[in-house]
Protein backbone atom coordinates (compact mmCIF):
# COMPACT_ATOMS: atom_id res chain seq x y z
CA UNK A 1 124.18 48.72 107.87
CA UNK A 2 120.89 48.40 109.58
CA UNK A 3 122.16 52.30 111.80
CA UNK A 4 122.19 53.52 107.97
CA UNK A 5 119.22 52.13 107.19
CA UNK A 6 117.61 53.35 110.23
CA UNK A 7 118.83 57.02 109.44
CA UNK A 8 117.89 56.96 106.03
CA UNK A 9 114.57 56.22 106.76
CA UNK A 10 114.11 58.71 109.48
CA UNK A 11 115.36 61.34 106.54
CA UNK A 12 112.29 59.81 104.16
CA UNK A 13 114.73 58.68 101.69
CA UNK A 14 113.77 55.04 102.13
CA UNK A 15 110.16 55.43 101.13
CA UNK A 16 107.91 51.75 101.90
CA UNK A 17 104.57 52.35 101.13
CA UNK A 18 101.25 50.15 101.07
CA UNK A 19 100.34 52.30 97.14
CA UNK A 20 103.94 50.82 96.44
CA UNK A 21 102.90 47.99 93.54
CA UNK A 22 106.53 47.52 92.20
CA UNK A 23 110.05 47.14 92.70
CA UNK A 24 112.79 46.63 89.89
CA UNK A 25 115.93 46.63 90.61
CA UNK A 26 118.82 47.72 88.19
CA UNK A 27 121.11 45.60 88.91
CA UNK A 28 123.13 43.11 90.73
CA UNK A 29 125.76 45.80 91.79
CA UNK A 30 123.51 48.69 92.33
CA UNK A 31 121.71 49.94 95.12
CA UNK A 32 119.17 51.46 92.61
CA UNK A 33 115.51 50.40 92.43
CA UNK A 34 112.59 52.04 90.33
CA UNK A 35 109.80 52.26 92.22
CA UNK A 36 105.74 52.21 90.85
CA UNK A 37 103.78 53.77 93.38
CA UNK A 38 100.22 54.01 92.58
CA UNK A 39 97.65 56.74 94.09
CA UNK A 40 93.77 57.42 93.44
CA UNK A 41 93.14 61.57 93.04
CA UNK A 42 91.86 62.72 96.42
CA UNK A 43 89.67 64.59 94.98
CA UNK A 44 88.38 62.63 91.82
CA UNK A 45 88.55 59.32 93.01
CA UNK A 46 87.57 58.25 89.29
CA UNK A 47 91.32 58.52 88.27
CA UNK A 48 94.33 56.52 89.61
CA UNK A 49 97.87 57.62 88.51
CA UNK A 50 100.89 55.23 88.84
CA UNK A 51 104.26 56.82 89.16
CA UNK A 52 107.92 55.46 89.01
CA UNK A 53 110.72 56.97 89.62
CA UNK A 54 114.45 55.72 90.52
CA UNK A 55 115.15 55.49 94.08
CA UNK A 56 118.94 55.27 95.43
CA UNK A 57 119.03 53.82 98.81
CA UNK A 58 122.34 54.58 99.61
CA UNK A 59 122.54 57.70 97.96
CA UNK A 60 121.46 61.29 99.73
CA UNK A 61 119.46 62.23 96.97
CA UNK A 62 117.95 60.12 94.14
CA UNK A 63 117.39 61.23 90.98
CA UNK A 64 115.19 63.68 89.15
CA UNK A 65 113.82 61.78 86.76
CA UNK A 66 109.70 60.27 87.30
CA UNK A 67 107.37 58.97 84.70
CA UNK A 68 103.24 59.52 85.45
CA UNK A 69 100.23 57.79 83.89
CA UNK A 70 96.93 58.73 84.90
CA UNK A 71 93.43 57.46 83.62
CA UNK A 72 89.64 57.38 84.75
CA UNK A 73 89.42 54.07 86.67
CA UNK A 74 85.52 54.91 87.86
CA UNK A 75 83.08 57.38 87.69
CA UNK A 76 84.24 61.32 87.48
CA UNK A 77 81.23 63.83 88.15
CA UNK A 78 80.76 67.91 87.77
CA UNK A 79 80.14 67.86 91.47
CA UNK A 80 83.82 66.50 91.89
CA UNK A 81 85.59 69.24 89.38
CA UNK A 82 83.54 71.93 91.59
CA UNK A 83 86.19 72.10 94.41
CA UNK A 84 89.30 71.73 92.57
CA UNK A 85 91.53 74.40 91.79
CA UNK A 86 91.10 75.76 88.07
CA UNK A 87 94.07 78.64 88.19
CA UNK A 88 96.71 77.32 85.16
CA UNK A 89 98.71 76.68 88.21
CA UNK A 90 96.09 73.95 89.50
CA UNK A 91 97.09 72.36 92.44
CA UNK A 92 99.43 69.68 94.34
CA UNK A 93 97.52 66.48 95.20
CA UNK A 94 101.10 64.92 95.98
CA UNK A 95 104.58 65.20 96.90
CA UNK A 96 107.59 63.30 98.47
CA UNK A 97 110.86 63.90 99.10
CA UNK A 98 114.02 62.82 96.61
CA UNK A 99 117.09 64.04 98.59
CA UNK A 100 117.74 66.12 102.04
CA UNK A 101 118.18 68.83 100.30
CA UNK A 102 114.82 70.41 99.62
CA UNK A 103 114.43 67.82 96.00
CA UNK A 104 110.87 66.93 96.31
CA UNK A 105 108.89 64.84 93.84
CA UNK A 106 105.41 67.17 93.20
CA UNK A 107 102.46 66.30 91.33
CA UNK A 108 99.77 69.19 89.80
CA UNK A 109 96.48 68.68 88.71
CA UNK A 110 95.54 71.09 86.55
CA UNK A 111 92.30 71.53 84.32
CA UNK A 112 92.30 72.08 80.77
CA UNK A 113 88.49 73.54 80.47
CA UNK A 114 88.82 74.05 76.61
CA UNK A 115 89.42 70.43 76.13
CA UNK A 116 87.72 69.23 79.09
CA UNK A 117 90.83 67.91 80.28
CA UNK A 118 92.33 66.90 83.81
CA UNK A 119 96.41 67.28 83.25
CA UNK A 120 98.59 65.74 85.56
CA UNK A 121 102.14 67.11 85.81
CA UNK A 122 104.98 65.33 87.84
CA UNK A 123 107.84 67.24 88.04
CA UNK A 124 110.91 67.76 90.20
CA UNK A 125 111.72 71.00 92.42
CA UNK A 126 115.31 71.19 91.95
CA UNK A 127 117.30 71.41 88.88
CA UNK A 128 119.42 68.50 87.37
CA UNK A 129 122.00 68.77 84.56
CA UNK A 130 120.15 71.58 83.16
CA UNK A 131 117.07 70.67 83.93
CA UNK A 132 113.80 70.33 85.83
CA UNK A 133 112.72 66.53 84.53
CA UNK A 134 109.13 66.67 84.36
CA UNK A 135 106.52 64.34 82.37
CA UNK A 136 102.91 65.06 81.74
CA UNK A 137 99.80 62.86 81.47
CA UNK A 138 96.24 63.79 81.06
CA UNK A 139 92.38 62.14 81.29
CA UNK A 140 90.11 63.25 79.16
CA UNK A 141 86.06 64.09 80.82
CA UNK A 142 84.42 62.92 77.01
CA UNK A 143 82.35 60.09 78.41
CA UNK A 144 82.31 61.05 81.62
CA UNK A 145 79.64 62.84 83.85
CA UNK A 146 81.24 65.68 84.05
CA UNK A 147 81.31 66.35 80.53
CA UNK A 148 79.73 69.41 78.97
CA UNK A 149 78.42 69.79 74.98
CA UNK A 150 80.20 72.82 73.63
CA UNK A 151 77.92 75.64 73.21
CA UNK A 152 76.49 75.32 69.72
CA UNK A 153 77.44 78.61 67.65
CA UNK A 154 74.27 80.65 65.28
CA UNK A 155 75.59 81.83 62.77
């Protein structure tokens, strides 16, 4: 068992990390845990996300499916938006591999300028049962420093 575990490991499917802040497992007769893994924007350092997501340890691959919550946990400023990408792409500020097979777990930050929005996007690269499983969260600037007051219209 511990050979497996060694080789698993060495393949990143048996992910221990210190932004790890829980573990549930689903069951006595499972070798499926969800995982929270928490993470601070490394470029806006105002807003931690927290992710879970299942992880198989046995298993080659784990499944597609993630939840993401993000919010402003300290200060966000316009000097901090100024170097982040603002194509409707945006830009990966994290990723991890799900299975040996090129499944990665991705994350996109992505800025909504009419709203004054950051988005965050997790979302898997490889297609399960139909589907890319994905889930969206976003942090609003209102309140922040790096808000800006709509341009008042004359008539």
């Amino acid at each position: 068992m511990k050979k497996w575990l060694l080789v698993f490991t060495a393949l990143g499917l048996v992910a221990c990390s210190d932004k790890e802040v829980a573990d549930v497992s689903l069951g006595l007769f499972t070798t499926k845990d969800i995982k929270v893994q928490t993470f601070d924007d490394p470029k806006i350092p105002g807003v931690t996300c927290h992710i879970s997501h299942v992880e198989a340890n046995l298993d080659f691959a784990d499944p597609s499916d993630m939840s993401i919550a993000c919010r402003q946990t300290g200060e966000i400023t316009a000097a901090m938006l100024k170097d982040i990408d603002r194509s409707k792409n945006g830009e990966v500020i994290f990723s991890t591999s799900k299975s040996i097979l090129f499944k990665n777990l991705k994350i996109r930050r992505i800025l909504d300028s009419s709203s004054q929005t950051l988005l965050y996007l997790s979302y898997s690269t490889k297609e399960s049962t139909g589907s890319y499983k994905h889930s969206l969260t976003s942090v609003p600037l209102w309140g922040t420093a790096a808000w800006q007051a709509p341009a008042v219209k004359t008539p």
